[in-house]
Protein backbone atom coordinates (compact mmCIF):
# COMPACT_ATOMS: atom_id res chain seq x y z
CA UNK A 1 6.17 -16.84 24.42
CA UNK A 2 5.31 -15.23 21.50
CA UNK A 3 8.11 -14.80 18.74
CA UNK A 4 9.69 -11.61 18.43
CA UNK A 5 9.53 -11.29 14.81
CA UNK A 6 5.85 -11.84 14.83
CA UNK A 7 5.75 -9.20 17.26
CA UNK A 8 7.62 -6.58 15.40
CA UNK A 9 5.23 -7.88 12.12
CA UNK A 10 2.24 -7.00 14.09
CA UNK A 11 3.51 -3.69 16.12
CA UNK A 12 4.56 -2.29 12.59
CA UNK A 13 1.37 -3.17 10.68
CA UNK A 14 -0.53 -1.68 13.78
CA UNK A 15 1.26 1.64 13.69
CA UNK A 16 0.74 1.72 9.79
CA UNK A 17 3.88 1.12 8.72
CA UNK A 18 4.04 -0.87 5.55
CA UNK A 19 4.70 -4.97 5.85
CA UNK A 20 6.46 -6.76 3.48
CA UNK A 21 5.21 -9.46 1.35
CA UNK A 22 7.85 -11.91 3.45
CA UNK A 23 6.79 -10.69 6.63
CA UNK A 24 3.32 -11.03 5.90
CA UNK A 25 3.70 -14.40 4.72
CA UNK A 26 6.08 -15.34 7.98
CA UNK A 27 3.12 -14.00 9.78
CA UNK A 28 0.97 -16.41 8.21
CA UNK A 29 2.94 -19.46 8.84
CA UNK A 30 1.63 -19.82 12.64
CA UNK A 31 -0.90 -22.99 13.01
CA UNK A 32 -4.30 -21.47 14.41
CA UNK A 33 -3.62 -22.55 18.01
CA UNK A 34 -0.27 -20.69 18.38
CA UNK A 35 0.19 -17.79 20.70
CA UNK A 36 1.04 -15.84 17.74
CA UNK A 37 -2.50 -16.34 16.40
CA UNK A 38 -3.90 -15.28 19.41
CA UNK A 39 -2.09 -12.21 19.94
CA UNK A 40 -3.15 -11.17 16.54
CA UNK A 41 -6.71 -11.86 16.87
CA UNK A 42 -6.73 -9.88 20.28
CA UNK A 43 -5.09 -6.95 18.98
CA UNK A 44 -7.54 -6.90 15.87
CA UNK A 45 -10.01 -6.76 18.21
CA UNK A 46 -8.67 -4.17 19.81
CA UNK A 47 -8.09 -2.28 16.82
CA UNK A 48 -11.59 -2.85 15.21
CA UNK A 49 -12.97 -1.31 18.75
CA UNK A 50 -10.78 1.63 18.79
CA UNK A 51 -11.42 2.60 14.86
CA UNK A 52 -15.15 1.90 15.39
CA UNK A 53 -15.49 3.60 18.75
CA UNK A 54 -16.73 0.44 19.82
CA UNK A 55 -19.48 -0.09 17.57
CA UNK A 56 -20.52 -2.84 15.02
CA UNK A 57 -22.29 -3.77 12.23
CA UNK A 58 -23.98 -7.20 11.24
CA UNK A 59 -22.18 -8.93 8.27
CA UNK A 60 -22.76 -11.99 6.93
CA UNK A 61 -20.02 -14.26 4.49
CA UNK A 62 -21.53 -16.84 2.07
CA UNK A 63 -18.90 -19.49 1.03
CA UNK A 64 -20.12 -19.54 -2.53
CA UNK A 65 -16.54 -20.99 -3.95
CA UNK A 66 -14.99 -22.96 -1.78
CA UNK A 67 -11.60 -25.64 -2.29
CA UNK A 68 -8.22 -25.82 -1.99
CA UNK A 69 -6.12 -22.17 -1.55
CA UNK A 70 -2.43 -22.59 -2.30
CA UNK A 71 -2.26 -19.61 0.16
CA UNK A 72 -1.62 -22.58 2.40
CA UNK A 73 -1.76 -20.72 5.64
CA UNK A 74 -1.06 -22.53 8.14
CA UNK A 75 -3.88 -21.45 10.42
CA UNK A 76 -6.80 -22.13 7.75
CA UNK A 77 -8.97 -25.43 7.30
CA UNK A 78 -8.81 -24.73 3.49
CA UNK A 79 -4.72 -24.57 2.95
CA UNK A 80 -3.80 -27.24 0.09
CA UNK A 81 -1.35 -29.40 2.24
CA UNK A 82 -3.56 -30.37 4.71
CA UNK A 83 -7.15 -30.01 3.48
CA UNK A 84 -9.54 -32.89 2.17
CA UNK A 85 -12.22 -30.81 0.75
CA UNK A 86 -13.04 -30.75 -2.65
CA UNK A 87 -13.53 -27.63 -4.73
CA UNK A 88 -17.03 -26.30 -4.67
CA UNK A 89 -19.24 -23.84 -5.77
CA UNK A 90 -22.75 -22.91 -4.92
CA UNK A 91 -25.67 -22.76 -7.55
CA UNK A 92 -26.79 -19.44 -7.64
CA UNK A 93 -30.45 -20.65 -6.57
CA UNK A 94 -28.75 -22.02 -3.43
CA UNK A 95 -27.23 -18.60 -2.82
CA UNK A 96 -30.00 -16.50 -3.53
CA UNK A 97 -32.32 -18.41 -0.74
CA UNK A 98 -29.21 -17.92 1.86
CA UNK A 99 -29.26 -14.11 1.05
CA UNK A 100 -32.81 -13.65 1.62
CA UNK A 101 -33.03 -16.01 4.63
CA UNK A 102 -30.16 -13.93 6.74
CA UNK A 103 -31.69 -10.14 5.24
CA UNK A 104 -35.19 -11.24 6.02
CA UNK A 105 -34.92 -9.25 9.65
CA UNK A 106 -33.38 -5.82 7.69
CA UNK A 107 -30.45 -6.18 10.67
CA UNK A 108 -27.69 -7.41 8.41
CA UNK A 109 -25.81 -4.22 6.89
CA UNK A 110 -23.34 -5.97 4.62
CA UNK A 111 -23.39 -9.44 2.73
CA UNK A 112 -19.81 -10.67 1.23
């Protein structure tokens, strides 16, 4: 059963109505295997395929700094109460190889 106010959360935000910094941070407080995580990745799916009429793009995302967040979202790998990884950040000769490497085909349309 998913919780109600995680339902009201995500039927508000997907009718663009605004979502407060409390409810967004409630929101965030489900652990990555809940049914309230999958409810919202299913219905950004949905909503990704309905603004895009169904279309994509190829994007890529380089972890170039990497550590700790004391977003501590419950769902993440990185949230500071539970993570052991250390801070990190990637030379920039490191990151210029991945960036050629995953643009070598001309396919990718955005690198973040």
């Amino acid at each position: 059963m998913v919780d109600e106010r995680f339902l009201r959360i995500m039927e508000d935000g997907l009718a663009g109505r605004k979502v407060s910094k409390d409810d967004c941070i409630y929101a965030l407080s489900f652990s990555e295997d809940s049914a309230e995580a999958d409810y919202a990745k299913v219905n950004a799916d949905r909503y990704m395929r309905k603004c895009c009429n169904n279309t994509g793009q190829i994007g890529v995302q380089i972890g170039v700094i990497t550590g700790p967040c004391a977003g501590d979202c419950k769902f993440c790998n990185f949230n500071e109460s539970t993570t052991t990884c250390e801070p990190f950040i990637m030379p920039e000769e490191v990151l210029s190889g991945y960036v050629k490497e995953v643009t070598r085909y001309g396919d990718v349309t955005n690198v973040d």
